[in-house]
N, C-alpha and C. Protein backbone atom coordinates (compact mmCIF):
# COMPACT_ATOMS: atom_id res chain seq x y z
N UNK A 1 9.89 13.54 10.61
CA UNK A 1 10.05 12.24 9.97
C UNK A 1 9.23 12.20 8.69
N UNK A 2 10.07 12.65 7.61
CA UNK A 2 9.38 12.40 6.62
C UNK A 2 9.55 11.68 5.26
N UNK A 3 10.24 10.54 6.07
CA UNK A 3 10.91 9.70 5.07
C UNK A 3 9.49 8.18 5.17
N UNK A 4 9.65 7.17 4.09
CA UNK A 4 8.98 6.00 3.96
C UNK A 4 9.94 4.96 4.66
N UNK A 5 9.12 4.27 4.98
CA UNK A 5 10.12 3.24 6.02
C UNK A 5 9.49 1.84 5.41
N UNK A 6 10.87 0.61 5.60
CA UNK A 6 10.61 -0.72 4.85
C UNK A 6 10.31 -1.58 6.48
N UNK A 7 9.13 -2.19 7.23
CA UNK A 7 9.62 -2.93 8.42
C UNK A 7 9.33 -4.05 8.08
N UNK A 8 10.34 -4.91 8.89
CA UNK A 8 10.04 -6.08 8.70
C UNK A 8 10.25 -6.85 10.00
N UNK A 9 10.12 -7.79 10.24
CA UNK A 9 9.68 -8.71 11.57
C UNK A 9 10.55 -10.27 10.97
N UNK A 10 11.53 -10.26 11.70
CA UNK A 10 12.58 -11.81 11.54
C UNK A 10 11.67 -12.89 12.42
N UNK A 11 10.87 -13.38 11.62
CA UNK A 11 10.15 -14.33 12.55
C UNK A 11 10.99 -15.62 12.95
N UNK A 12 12.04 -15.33 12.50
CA UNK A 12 12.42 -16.14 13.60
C UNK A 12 13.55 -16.44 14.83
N UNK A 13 13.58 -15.02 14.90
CA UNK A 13 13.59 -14.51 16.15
C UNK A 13 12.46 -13.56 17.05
N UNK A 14 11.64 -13.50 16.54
CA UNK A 14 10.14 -12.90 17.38
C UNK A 14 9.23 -14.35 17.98
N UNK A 15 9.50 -13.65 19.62
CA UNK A 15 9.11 -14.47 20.15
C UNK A 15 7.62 -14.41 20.77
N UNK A 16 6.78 -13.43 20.05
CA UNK A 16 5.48 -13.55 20.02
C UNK A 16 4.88 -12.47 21.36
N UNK A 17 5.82 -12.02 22.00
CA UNK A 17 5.90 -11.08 23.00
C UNK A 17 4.50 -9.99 22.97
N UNK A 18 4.20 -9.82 21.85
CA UNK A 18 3.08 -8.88 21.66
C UNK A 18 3.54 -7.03 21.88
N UNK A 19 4.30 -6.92 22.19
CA UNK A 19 4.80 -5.74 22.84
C UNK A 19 4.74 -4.43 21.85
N UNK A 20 4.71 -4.92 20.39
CA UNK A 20 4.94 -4.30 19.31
C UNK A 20 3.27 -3.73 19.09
N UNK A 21 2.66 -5.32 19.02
CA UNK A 21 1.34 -4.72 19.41
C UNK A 21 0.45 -3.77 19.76
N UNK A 22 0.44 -4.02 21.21
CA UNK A 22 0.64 -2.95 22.28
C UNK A 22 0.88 -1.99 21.88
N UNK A 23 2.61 -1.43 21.63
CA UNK A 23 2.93 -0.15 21.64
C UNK A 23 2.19 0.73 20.25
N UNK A 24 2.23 -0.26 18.88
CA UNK A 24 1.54 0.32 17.93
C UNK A 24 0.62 -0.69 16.88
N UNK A 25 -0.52 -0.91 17.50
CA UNK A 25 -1.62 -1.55 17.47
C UNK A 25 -2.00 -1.23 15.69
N UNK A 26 -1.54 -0.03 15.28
CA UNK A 26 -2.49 -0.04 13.98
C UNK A 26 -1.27 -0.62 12.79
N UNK A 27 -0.07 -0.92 13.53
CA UNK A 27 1.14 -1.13 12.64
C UNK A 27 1.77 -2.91 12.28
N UNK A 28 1.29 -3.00 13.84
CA UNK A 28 1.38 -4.78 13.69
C UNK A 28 0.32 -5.85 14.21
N UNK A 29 0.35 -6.65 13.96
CA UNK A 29 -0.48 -7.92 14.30
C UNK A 29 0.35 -9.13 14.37
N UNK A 30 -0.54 -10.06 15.50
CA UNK A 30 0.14 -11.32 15.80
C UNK A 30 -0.96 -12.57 14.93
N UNK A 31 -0.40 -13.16 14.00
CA UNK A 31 -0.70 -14.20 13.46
C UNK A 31 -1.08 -15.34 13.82
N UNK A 32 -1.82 -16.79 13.44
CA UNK A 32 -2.24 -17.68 14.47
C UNK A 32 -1.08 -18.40 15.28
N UNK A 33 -0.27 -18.49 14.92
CA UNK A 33 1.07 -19.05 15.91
C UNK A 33 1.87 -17.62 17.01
N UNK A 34 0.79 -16.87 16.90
CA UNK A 34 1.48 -16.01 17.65
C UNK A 34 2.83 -15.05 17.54
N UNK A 35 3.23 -14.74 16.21
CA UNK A 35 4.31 -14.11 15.56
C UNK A 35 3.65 -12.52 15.03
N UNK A 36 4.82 -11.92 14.93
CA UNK A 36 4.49 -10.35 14.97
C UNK A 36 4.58 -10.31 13.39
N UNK A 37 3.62 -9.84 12.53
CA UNK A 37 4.18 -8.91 11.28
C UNK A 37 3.35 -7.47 11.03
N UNK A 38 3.99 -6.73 10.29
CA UNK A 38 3.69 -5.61 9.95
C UNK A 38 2.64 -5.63 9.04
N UNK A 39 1.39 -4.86 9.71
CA UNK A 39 -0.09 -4.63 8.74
C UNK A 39 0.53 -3.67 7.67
N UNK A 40 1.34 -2.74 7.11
CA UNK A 40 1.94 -2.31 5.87
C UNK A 40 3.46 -2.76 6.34
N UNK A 41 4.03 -3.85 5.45
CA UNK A 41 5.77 -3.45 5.75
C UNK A 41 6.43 -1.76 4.89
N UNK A 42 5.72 -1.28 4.23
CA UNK A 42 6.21 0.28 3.39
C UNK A 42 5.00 1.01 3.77
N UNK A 43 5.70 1.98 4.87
CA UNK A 43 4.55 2.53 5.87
C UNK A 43 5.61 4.25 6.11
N UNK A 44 4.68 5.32 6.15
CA UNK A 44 5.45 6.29 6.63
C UNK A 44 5.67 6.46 7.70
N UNK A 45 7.16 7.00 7.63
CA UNK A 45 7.65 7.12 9.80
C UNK A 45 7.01 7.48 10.25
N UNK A 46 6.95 6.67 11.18
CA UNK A 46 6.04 6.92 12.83
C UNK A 46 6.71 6.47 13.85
N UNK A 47 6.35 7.76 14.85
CA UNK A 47 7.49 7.16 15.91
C UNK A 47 7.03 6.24 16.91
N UNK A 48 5.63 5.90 16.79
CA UNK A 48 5.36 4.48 17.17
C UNK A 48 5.61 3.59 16.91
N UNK A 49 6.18 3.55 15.63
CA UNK A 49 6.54 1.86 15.15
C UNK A 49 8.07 1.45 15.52
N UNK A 50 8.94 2.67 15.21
CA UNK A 50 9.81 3.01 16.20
C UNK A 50 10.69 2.73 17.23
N UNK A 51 9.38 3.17 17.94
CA UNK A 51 8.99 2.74 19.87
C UNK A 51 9.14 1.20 20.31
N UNK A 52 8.12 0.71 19.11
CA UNK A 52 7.71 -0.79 19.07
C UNK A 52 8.87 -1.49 18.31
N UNK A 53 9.93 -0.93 18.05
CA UNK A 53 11.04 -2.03 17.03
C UNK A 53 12.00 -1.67 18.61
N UNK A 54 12.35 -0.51 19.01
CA UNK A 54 13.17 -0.21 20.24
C UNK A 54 12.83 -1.17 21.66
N UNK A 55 10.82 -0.96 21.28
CA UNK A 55 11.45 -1.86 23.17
C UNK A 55 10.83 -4.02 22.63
N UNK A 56 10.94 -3.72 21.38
CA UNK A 56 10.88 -6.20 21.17
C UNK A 56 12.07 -6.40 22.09
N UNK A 57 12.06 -7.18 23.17
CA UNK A 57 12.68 -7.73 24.03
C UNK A 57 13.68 -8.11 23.33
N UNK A 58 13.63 -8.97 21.89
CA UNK A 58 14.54 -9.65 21.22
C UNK A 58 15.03 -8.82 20.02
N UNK A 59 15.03 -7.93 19.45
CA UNK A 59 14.95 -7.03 18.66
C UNK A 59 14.81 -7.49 17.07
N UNK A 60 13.36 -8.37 17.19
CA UNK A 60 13.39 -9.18 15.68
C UNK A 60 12.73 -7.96 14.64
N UNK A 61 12.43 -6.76 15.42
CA UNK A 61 11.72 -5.95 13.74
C UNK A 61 12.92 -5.02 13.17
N UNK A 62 13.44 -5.33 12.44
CA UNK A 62 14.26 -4.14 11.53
C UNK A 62 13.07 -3.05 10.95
N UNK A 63 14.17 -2.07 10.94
CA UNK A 63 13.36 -0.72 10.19
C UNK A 63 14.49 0.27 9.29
N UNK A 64 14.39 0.06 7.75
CA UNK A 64 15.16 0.61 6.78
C UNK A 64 14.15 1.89 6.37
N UNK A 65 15.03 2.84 5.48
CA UNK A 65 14.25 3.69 4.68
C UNK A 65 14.08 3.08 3.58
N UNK A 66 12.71 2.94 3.02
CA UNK A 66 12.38 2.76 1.68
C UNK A 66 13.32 3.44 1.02
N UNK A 67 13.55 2.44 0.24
CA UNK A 67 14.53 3.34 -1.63
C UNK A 67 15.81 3.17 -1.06
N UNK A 68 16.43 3.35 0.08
CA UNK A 68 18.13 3.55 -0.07
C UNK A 68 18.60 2.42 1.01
N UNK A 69 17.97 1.52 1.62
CA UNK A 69 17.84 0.56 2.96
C UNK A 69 18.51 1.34 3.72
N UNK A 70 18.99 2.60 4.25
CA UNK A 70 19.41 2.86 5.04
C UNK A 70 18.53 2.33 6.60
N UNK A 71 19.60 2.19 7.37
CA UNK A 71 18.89 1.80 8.47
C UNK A 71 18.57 2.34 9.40
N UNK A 72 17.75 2.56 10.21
CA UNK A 72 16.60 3.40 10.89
C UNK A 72 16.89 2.39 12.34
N UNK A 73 16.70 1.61 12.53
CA UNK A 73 16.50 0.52 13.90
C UNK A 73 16.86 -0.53 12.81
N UNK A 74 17.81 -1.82 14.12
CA UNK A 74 18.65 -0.80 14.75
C UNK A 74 19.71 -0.29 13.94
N UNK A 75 20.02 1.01 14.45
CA UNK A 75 20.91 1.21 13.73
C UNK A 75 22.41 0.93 14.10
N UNK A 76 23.25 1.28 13.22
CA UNK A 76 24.16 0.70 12.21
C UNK A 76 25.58 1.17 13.42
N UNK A 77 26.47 0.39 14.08
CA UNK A 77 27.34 0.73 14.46
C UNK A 77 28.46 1.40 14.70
């Protein structure tokens, strides 16, 4: 994985679950209302962050490649 990745967190559909957290602690944080965003949204792939867009109960974090939005999670049908 050696591409740059764009994440972002639809707050409003993140339901504060923390799970993203959890799975990658140095990638996101929950804000005072309890909502998930990304400590860098242009961050290099990691397959923790990943992990943490795969198991949000609600699937509010998208994950594009920097520069071309291709989409990474979820992906594209």
């Amino acid at each position: 994985m050696g591409d740059r990745w764009q994440v972002e967190v639809d707050r409003s559909v993140c339901i504060g679950s923390a799970q993203c957290v959890h799975q990658a602690p140095d990638a996101f944080r929950q804000d005072s209302v309890m909502q998930s965003h990304p400590v860098d949204p242009e961050t290099d792939a990691n397959e923790r962050i990943l992990e943490a867009a795969e198991g949000c109960p609600v699937e509010a974090i998208m994950i594009t490649v920097l520069g071309t939005g291709e989409p990474v999670f979820p992906p594209e049908d």
